[in-house]
Structure formats: C-alpha cells, structure tokens
Protein backbone atom coordinates (compact mmCIF):
# COMPACT_ATOMS: atom_id res chain seq x y z
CA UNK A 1 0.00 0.00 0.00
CA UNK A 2 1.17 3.57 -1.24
CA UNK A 3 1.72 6.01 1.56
CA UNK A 4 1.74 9.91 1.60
CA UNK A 5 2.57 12.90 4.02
CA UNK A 6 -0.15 15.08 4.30
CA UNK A 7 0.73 19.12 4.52
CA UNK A 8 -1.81 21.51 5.39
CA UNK A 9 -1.06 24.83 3.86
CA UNK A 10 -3.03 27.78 5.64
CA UNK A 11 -1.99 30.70 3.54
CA UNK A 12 -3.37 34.51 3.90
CA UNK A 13 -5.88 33.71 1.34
CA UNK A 14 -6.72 30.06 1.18
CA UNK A 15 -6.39 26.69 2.66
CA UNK A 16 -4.96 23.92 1.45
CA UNK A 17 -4.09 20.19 1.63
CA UNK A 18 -1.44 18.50 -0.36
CA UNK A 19 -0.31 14.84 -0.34
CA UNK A 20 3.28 13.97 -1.02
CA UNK A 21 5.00 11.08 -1.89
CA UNK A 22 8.18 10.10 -0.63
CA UNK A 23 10.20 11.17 -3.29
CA UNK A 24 8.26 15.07 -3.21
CA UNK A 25 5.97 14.14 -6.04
CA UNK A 26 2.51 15.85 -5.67
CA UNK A 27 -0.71 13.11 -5.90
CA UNK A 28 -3.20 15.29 -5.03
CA UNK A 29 -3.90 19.51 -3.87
CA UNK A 30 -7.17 20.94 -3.29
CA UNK A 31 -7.18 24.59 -2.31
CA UNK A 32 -10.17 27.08 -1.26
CA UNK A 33 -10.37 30.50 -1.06
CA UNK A 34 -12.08 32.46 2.64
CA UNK A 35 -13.28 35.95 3.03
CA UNK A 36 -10.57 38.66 3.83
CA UNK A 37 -12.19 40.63 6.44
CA UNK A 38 -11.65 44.83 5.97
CA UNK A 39 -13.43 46.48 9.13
CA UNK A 40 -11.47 49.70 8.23
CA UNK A 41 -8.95 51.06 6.16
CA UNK A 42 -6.05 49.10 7.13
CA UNK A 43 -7.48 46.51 9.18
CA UNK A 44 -7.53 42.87 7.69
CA UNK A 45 -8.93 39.96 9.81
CA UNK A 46 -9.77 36.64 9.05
CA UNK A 47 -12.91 33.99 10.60
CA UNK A 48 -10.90 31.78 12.87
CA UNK A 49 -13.70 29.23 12.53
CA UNK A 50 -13.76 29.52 8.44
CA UNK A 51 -10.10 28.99 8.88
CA UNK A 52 -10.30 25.88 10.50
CA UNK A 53 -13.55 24.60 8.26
CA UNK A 54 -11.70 25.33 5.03
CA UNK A 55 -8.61 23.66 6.33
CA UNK A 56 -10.21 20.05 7.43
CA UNK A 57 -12.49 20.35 3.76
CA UNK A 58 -9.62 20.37 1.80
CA UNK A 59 -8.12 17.46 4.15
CA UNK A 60 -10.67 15.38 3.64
CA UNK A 61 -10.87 16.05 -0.33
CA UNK A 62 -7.77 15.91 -1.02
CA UNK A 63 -7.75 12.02 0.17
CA UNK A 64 -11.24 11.52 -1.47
CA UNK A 65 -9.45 12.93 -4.97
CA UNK A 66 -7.66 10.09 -4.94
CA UNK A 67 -9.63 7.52 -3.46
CA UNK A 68 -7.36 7.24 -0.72
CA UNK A 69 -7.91 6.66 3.21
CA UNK A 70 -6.76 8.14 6.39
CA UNK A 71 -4.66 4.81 7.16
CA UNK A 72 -2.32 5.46 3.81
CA UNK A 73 -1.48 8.70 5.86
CA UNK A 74 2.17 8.55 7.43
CA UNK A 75 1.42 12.07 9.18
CA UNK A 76 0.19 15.66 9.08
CA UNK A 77 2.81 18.32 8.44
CA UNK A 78 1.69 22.45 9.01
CA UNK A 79 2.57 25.28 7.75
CA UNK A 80 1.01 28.66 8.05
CA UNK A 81 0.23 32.19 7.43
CA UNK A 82 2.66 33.82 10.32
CA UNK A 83 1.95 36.32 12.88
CA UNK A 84 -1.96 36.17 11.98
CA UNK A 85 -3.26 36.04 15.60
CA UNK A 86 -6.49 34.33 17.43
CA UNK A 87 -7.21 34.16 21.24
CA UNK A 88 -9.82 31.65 22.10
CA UNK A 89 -11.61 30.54 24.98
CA UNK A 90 -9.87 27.16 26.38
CA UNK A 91 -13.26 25.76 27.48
CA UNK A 92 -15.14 25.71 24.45
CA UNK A 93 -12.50 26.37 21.64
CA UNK A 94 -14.77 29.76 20.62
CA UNK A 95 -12.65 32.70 19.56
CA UNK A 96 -13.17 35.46 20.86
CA UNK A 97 -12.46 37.63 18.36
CA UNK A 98 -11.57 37.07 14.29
CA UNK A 99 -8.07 36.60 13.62
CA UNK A 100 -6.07 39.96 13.07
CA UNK A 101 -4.03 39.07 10.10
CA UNK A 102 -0.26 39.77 9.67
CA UNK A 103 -0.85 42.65 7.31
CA UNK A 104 -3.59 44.65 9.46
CA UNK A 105 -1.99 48.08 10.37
CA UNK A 106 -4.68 48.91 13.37
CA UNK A 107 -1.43 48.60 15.94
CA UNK A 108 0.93 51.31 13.85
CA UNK A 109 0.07 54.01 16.37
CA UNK A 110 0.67 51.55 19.49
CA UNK A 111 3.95 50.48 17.68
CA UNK A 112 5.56 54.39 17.37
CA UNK A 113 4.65 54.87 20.98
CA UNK A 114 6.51 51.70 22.08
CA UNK A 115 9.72 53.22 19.42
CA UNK A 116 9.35 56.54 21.52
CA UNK A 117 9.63 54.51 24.82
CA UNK A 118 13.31 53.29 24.32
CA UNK A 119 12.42 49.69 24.06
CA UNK A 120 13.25 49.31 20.44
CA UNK A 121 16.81 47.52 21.58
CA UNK A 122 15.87 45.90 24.16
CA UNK A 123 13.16 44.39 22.12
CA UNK A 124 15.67 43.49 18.72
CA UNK A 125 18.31 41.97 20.94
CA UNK A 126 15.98 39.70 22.16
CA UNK A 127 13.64 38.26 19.62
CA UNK A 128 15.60 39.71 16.18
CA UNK A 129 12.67 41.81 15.05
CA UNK A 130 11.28 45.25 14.40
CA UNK A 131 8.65 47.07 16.39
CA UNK A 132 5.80 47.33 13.63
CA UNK A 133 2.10 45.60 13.60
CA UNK A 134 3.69 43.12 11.62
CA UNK A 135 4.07 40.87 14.72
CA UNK A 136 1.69 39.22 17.11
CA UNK A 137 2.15 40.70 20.36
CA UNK A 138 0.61 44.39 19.50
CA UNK A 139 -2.65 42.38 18.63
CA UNK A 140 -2.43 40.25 21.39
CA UNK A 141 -2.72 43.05 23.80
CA UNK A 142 -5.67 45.40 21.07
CA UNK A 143 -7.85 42.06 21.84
CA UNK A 144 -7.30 42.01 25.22
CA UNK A 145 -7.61 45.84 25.96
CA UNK A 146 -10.72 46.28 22.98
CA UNK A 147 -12.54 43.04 23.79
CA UNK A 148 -15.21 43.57 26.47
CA UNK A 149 -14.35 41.10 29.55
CA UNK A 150 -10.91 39.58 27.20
CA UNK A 151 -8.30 40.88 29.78
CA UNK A 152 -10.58 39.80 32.91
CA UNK A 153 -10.73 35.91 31.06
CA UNK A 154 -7.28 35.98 30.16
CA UNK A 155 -5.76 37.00 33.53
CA UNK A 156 -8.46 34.06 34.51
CA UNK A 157 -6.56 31.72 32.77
CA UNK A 158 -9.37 30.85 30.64
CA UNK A 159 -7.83 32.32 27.06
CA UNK A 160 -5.19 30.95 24.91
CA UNK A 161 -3.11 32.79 21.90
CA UNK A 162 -1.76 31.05 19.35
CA UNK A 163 -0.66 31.86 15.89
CA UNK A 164 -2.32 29.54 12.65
CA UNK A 165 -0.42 26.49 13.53
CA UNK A 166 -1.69 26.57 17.14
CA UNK A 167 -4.85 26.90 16.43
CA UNK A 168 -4.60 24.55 13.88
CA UNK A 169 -3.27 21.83 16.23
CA UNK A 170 -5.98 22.52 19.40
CA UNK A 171 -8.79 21.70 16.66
CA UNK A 172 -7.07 18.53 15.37
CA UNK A 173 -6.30 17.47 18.81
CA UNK A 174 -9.47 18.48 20.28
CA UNK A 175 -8.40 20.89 22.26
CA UNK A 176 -5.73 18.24 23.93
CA UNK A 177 -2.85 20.18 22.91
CA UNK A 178 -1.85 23.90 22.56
CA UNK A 179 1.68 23.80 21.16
CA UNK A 180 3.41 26.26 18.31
CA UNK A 181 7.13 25.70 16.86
CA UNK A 182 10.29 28.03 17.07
CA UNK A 183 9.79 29.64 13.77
CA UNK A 184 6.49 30.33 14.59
CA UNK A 185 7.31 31.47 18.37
CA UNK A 186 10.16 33.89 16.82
CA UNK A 187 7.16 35.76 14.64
CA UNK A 188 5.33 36.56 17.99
CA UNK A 189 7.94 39.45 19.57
CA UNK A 190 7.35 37.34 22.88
CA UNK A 191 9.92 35.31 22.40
CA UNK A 192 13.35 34.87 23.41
CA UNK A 193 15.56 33.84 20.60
CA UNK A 194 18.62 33.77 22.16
CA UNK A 195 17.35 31.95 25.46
CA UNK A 196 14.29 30.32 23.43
CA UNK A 197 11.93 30.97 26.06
CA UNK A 198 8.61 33.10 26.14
CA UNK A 199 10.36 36.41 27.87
CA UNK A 200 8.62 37.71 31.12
CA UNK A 201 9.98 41.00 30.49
CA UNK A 202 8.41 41.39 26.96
CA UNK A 203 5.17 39.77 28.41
CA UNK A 204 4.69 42.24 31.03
CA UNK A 205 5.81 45.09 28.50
CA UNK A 206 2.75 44.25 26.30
CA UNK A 207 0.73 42.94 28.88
CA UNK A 208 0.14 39.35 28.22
CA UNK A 209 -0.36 36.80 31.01
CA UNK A 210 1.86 33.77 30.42
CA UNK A 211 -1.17 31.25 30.93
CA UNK A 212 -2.18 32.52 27.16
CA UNK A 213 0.74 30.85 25.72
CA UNK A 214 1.35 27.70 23.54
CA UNK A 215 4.63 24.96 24.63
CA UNK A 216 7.08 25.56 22.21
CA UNK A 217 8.80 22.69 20.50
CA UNK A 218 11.08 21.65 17.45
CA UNK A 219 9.87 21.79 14.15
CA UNK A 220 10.48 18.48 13.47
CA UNK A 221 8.75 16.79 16.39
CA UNK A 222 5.46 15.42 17.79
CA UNK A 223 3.27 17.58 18.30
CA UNK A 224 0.02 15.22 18.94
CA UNK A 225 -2.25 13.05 17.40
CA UNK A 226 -5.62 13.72 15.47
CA UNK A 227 -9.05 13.48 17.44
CA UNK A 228 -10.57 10.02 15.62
CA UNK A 229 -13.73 12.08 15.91
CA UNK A 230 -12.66 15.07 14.12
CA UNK A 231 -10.85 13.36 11.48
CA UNK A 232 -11.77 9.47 11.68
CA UNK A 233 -8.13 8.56 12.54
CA UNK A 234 -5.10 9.22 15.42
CA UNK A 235 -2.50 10.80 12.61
CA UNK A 236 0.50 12.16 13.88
CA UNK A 237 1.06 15.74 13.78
CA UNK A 238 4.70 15.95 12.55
CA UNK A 239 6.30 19.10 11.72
CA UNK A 240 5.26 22.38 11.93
CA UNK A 241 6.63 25.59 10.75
CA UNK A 242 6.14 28.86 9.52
CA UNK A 243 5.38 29.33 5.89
CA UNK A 244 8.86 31.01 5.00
CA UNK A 245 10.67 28.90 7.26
CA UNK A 246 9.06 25.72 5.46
CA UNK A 247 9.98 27.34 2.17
CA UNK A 248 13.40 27.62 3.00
CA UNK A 249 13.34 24.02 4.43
CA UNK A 250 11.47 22.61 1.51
CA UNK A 251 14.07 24.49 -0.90
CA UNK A 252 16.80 22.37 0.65
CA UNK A 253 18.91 25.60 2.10
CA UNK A 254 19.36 23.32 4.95
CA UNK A 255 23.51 25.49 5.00
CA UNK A 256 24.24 28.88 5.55
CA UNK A 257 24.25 31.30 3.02
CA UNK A 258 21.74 29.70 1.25
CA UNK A 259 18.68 31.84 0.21
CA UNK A 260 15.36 31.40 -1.41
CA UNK A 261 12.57 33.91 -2.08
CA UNK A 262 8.86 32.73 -2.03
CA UNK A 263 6.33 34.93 -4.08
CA UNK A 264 3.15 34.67 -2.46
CA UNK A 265 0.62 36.95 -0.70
CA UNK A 266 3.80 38.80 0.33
CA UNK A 267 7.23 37.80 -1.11
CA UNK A 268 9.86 36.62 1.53
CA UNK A 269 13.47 36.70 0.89
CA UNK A 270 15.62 34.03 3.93
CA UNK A 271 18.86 33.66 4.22
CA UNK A 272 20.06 30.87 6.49
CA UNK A 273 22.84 31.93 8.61
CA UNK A 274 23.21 28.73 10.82
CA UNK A 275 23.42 28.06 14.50
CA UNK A 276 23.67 31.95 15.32
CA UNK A 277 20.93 34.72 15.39
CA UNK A 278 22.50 37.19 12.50
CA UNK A 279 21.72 40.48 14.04
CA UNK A 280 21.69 43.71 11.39
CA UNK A 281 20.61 47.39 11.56
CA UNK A 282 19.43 47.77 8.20
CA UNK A 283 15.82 46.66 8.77
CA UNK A 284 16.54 43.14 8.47
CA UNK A 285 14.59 40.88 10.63
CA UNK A 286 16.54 37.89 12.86
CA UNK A 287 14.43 35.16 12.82
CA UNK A 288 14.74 31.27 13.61
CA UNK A 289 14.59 28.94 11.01
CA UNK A 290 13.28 26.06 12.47
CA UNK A 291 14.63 23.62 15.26
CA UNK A 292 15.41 19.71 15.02
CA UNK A 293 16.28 17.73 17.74
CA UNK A 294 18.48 20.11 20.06
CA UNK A 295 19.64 22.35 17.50
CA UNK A 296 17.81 26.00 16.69
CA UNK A 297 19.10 27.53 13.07
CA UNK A 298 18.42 31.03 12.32
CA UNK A 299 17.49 32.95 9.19
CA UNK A 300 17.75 36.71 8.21
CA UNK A 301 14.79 37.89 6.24
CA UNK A 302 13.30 40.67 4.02
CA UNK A 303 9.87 40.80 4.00
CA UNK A 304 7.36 42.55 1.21
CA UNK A 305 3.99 43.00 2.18
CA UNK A 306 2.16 42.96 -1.09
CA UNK A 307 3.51 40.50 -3.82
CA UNK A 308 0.68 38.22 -4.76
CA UNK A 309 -1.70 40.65 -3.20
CA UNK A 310 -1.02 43.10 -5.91
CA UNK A 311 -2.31 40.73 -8.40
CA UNK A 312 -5.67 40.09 -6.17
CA UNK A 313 -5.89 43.93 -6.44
CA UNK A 314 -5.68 43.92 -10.29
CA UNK A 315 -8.29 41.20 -10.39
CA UNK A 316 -10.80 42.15 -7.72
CA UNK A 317 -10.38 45.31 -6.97
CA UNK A 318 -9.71 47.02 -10.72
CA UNK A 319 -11.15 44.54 -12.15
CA UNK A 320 -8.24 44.27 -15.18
CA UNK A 321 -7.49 40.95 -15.56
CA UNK A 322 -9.99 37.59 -14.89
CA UNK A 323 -7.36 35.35 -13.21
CA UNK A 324 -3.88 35.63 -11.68
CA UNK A 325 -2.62 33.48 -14.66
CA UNK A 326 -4.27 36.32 -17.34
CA UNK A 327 -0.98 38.71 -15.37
CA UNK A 328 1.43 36.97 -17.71
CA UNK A 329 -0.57 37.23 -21.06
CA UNK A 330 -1.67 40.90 -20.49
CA UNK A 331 1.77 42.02 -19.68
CA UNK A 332 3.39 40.42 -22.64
CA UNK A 333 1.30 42.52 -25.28
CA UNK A 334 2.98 45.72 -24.42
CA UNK A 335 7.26 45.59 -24.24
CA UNK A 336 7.51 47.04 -21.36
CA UNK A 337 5.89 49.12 -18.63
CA UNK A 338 5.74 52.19 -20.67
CA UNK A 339 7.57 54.10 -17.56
CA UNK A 340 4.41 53.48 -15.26
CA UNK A 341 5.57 52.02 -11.57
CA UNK A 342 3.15 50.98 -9.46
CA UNK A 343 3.78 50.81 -5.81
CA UNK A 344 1.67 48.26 -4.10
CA UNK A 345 2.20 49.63 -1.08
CA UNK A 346 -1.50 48.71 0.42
CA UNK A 347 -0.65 47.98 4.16
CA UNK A 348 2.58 50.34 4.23
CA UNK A 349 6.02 48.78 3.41
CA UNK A 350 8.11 46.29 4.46
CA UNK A 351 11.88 45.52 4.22
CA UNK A 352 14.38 48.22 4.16
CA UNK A 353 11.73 50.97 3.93
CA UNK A 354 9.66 49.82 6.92
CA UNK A 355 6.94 52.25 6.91
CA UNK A 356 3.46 51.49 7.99
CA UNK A 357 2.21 54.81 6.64
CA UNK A 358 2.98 54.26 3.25
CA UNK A 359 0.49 53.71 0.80
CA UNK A 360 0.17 52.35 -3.08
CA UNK A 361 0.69 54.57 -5.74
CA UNK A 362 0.63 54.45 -9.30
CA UNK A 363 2.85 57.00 -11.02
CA UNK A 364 4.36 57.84 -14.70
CA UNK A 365 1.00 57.89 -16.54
CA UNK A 366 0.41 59.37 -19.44
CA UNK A 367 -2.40 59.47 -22.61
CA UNK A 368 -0.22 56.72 -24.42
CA UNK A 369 -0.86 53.93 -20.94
CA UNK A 370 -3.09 51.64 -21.20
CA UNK A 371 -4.28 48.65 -18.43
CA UNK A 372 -1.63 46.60 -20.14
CA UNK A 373 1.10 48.85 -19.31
CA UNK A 374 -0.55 48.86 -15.36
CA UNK A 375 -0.38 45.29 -15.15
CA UNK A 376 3.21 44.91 -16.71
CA UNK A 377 4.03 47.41 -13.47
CA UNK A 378 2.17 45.77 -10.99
CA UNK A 379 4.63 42.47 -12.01
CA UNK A 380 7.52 44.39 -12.15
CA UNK A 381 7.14 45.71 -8.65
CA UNK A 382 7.29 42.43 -7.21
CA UNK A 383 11.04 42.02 -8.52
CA UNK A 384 11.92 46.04 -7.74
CA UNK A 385 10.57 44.89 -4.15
CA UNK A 386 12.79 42.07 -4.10
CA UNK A 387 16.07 43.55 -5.42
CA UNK A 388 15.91 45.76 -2.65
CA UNK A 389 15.73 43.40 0.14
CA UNK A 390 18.80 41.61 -1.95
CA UNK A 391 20.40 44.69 -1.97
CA UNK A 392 19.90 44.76 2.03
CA UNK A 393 21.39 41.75 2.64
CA UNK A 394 24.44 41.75 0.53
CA UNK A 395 25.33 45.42 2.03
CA UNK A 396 24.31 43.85 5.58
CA UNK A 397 26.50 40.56 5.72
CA UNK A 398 28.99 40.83 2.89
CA UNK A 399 27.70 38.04 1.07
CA UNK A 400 27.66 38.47 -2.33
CA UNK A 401 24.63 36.63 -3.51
CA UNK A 402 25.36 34.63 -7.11
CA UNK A 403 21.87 32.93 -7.55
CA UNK A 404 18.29 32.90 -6.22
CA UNK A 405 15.87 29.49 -5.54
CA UNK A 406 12.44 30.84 -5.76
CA UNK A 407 9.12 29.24 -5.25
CA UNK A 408 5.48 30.20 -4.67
CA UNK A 409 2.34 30.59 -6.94
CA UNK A 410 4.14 34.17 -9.00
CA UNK A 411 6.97 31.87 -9.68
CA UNK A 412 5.30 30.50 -12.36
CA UNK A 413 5.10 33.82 -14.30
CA UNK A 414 7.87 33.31 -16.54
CA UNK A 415 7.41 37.24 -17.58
CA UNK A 416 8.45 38.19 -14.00
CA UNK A 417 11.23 35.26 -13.48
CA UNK A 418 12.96 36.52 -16.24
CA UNK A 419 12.55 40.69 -15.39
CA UNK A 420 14.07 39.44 -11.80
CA UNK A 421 17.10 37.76 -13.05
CA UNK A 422 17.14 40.79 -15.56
CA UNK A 423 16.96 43.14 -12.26
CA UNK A 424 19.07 41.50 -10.17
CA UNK A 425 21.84 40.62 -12.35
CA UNK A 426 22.29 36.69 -11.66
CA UNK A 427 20.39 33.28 -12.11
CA UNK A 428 17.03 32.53 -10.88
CA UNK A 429 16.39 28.47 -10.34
CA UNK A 430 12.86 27.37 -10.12
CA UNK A 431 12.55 23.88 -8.69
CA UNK A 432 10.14 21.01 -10.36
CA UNK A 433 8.05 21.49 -7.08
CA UNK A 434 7.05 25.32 -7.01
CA UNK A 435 5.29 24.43 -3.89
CA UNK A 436 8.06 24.15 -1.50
CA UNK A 437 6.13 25.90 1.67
CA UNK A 438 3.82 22.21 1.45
CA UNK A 439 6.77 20.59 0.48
CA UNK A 440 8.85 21.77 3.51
CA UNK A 441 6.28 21.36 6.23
CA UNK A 442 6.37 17.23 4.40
CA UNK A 443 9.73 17.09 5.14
CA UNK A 444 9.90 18.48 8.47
CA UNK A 445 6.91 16.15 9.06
CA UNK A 446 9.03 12.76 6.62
CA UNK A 447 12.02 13.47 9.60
CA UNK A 448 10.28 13.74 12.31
CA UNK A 449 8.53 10.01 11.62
CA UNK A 450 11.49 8.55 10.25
CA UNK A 451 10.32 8.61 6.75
CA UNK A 452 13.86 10.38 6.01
CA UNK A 453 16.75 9.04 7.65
CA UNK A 454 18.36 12.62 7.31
CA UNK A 455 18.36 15.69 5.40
CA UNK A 456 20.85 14.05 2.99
CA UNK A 457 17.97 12.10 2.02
CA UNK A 458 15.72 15.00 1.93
CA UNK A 459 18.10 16.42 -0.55
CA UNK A 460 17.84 13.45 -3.26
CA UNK A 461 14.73 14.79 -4.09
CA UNK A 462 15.63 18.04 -5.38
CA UNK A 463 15.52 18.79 -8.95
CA UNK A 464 15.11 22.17 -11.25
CA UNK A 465 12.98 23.06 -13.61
CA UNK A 466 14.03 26.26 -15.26
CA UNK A 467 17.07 28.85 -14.93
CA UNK A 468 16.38 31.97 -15.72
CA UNK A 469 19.53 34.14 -16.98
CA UNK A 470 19.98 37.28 -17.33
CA UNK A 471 19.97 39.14 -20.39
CA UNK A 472 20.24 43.25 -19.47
CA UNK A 473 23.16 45.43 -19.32
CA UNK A 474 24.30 46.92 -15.63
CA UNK A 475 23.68 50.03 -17.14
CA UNK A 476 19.80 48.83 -17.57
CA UNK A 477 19.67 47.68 -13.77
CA UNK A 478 20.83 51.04 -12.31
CA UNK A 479 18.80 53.18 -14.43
CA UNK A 480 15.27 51.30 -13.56
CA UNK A 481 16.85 50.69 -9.72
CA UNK A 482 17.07 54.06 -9.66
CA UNK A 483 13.47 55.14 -10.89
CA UNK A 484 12.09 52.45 -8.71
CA UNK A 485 13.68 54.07 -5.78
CA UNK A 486 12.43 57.70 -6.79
CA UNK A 487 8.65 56.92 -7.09
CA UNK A 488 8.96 54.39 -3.65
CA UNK A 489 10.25 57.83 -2.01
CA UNK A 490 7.12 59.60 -3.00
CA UNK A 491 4.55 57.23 -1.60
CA UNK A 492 6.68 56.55 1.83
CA UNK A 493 4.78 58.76 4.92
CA UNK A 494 1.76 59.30 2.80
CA UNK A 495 -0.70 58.06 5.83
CA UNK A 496 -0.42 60.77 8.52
C-alpha cells in the first residue's frame, strides 16, 4: 500500500491540503479560497472558525481525490500564514475575536509609541525583530484591551493565543494540545531567541499573562495526534513551521548562506545563517529557522507585504485581468511598462523601507498607458521589491549573492522570473516542485517520523525546472533601480 505525508497549507488567502509522496511528487492539492475581512482602512482579519472549516475540507478532499484513506497517511505536516493572531476561549475552543491578520496596520500608532519609549533595543536583541504591527504581540494586547471582559478571562486563565499552527493543532487534537514551533514562536515578539523561552519582560511590556501561551517545540517533532472524531483517525502531527521557514526548508537551504525567495501573498526573501541569530541594523529581521532535535538555526529575512496581493488587487479590486494566470498574457502585449511604476504599497512597506504609513501609488502615466502597461508594473514591482531586500542583505553581511531558488504561486510567471534575473543581475532556479512551503512542512513532518533518515535524504529529491539568466546590461539595472527608488520615495509617509 502507497503512503503519503499530508501538509496543510493555511496561507493569507486560502487553505490547502497536499499529499506527497516520498520522493516530493505531488498526488493530489485541493485549495479554497475564505473571506478577507476589511473592518477599516487598514485593518484585515480573518474567521478563525472559516479557517479551521476550510482547512479540514480540503483534508478530507484531497484524500477523497484520490480515493485514498486516512490509514495510507504517514502524518500531518503544518505550515502557516505567520503572525496572523487568534485568542480563544480554552473551554469551548470559541474565539473570541476574528483573527487579526499579519498585514492589518490597526497597531501602527501603538507600535511608534513603544519606538518613543526606548524599548526598540531591548526588544531586537531579544527576539531579532522590528517594532511594527507586523508581529503578534501588538494584537495580542488590542484584543485584550478592545474586547469587552478579554483581559478579565485571560488573567483568569481561561484564554489561549496562538498563531495559525496553534490553532490549527488545538482543533485537530481536540483541544488536547496547545503547542506552536520556534519559527512560529520567533514571529510573535514574545519570544526569546537567544534563550528560546517566552520572555517575562516582553510579556509584562505588552501585557500578556503567560497562561495565554502555547509549549514551544522543534519543528520536526510530535506535536500530537488527530481526534478520531474530528478526522476518523489518530495521525501524527509531525512538523510544523512557519510558511517562509518551510519554504526555505522545503528548498533544501538546509547550509548557511543559502537563500530562497517565495512569491506569495507577500514575497519573503531568507537567508540561512546557521546556528547563530545574524543580528543587522538595516531593517533586516533575525528570525529562527526552524529547530530539530536540540539544535535552533536562524534565518535573516526581508519581508514585502504585497507581492501576490497586488495581483488580487488587479483582479478584484480594478477589475483588469480575470485570473492571476491572465498577469502573464496581459503584460506580454505591451514591451515594457511604458515608464508606469506601481507601488503596491496597500498595508505600508516592508523591508528596508519599513513604513506602515505608506500607501500604493501608481505614477508615470500618461495618454499613451493603457491597463496593459498597469499590469506589466504591478509584475515588475514584485522584482523592484525584491532587489531591494537583496540589496539589504548583501550590504548587511557581505555576502555576495550569485543565484536565487524561488518558489510560490508568482513563480510560475515566466514574464516576472525573467525581469528578476534581468533586475538582479544573476540566475534565478525554479525547482520542479514550485510548492516548497507544502513541500517543507512534508519534510519536516518525513524526519520527524522517520520517513527520512536525514536531510541528505531529503536532498535526493531536489531537482530544477528552469534557470532563468539574465539578459540586461548593468547600465539597464541602475537606471530602472534608480526610478524604482524615486517613485517608492514619494509614496513613503503618505498616511499621517
């Protein structure tokens, strides 16, 4: 009898289930799409509960696709949207509130108070990141303080927090266990990434009773086994990691200096720097990888809020294109952008510009542009985004970067490949597998169960698809760098 890893992949936008083979062959993915929640401008939340029902759907159909059964199953790998964050009553497993996703902006104001209170330092040294309501802990303490009887409950001991995965794992377990990985744990700006420990200091800056917060283990690990009631079977929950973090995994970086770049709602750029948080001062982010057995490896990482979002925005929100696949069709009928830029700067910016008050713009129109030329820029500001963050990191560890493994739905836009490589001056490999987040949160799963004997093994499985080379001058790169950087500068601060 055939048997498969199962990864749940709870993106930003959709849920989905993918079985694996051994060997990192897909046999089956169903994805669905959920509501985006916009209460005001800048504030995105999610329904926990639709979360959770989409998630277990596309379980269960994914197996039925095939004709498959629970018992061909080795395990259940995670991987998840990060930061998104849901408090829920312990008793009966009701949130009570929706999830405030990673990109809502409702905590910028708490966030410049906190960078006016001297705490920015104190707060980097110990967890690697940025204040900015990127992270969990801001919206941790706006449900607990904006939630009528939350902090009362929560000081009760009645509440717990947990990012995707957690919640994720107290529904499959039936509420038997409320556990979250290091990668996951390092998103939070609770936790200690030096002493790996949830900090009491940072707790009692934001206000957040320790009782609220999930065991933290190794990626690769047991986590718990699946309510028979919920699911029909006891599967083993096996790895669990953040979705960059199981990009990077499921990319093979396992070394450091190794880098991938996933294009998805966002577009992530991690760098793995080994056993040793990698701290910079050039709005790079410290992060840990993931942790197997006793070891913890760290990552740096660049992060772009709006990558895959941007095309959402062309489809539903202009209305310019049907589908995300139309992006590379439309943008190919024109040569280029026509000298429109489009800054998709929705929920301010990330990585090196960090600026929650800037918004999108769309500049360099004239009588001659036309929605292909807007489209062409909307792609082309996913690699701008990108060569910036690159640009970061080389100036920020002396590491010359001489290639880049990407992965994630945009990937498959050969238009934008190419005007990356073109960009950024060196070779962009796209693996066989595109879906490496899955793919990673398999393997981290495959090790943990003894499915791989070791990440040698893991590695056999590679193989690339395309290379993209480049084929512009360094004349080229400078001059559109340049113009990139010009209309970015306009649109940064907008949001008083």
């Amino acid at each position: 009898m055939k048997k498969y890893i199962m990864a749940l992949d709870q993106g930003t936008t959709s849920s989905r289930c993918i079985l694996f083979e051994k060997d990192g062959r897909i046999v089956s993915m169903v994805q669905r799409e959920f509501a985006q929640i916009f209460p005001r401008e800048g504030w995105v939340e999610h329904d926990p509960m639709t979360i959770w029902s989409t998630q277990i759907s596309v379980a269960t159909e994914a197996l039925l696709k095939i004709g498959a059964s629970w018992s061909e199953i080795y395990g259940i790998g995670i991987t998840n949207q990060r930061e998104t964050t849901i408090v829920w009553d312990k008793a009966t497993g009701e949130p009570v509130y929706n999830a405030i996703v990673w990109q809502c902006r409702r905590t910028a104001d708490y966030c410049e108070a906190l960078s006016q209170n001297g705490v920015r330092d104190m707060i980097k040294e110990k967890t690697g990141l940025l204040i900015d309501p990127y992270f969990s802990a801001t919206k941790v303490a706006w449900i607990l303080d904006n939630v009528e009887g939350a902090r009362e409950r929560a000081e009760r001991g009645e509440l717990a927090f947990g990012t995707v995965d957690s919640w994720l794992i107290w529904k499959l377990t039936g509420g038997r266990v409320h556990a979250t990985d290091y990668s996951n744990a390092s998103r939070t700006m609770l936790y200690n990434i030096r002493e790996l420990k949830w900090d009491d200091e940072l707790l009692s800056l934001f206000g957040i009773p320790s009782s609220m917060l999930p065991e933290v283990r190794p990626s690769s690990s047991i986590f718990g086994y699946t309510d028979r009631d919920i699911l029909g079977a006891e599967l083993p929950i096996g790895g669990v990691a953040g979705d960059q973090q199981a990009a990077l995994f499921g990319q093979c970086c396992f070394n450091a200096g190794e880098l991938k770049n996933t294009y998805g709602t966002g577009a992530f750029l991690l760098m793995h720097t080994g056993e040793q948080p990698y701290m910079t001062e050039n709005g790079l982010i410290t992060t840990i990888a993931w942790g197997i057995g006793d070891k913890v490896y760290y990552a740096l990482e660049g992060s772009v809020f709006a990558c895959g979002a941007a095309i959402q925005w062309l489809r539903d929100g202009l209305k310019l294109i049907e589908s995300a696949q139309d992006s590379e069709y439309y943008a190919k009928k024109v040569p280029d952008s026509g000298g429109v830029i489009v800054v998709p700067a929705f929920a301010g910016l990330g990585a090196p510009w960090w600026d929650p008050y800037a918004r999108g713009m769309i500049i360099g129109l004239t009588r001659a542009t036309g929605k292909y030329h807007i489209i062409r820029a909307t792609l082309e500001s996913m690699a701008y985004q990108t060569s910036d963050v690159i640009d970061l990191m080389e100036k920020s560890t002396d590491i010359k970067i001489n290639g880049l493994k990407v992965d994630g739905g945009a990937s498959a836009n050969g238009l934008l490949m190419q005007f990356q490589a073109d960009i950024l001056g060196v070779d962009i490999e796209r693996p066989v597998c595109v879906e490496t987040t899955a793919l990673g949160a398999a393997y981290l799963c495959g090790l943990a169960l003894g499915v791989y004997e070791s990440l040698d093994d893991i590695k056999k499985n590679r193989s690339t698809d395309v290379v993209f080379h480049p084929e512009k001058s360094q004349d080229w790169r400078e001059s559109k760098v340049k113009e990139w950087r010009r209309a970015v500068s306009r649109s940064l601060g907008w949001k008083e």
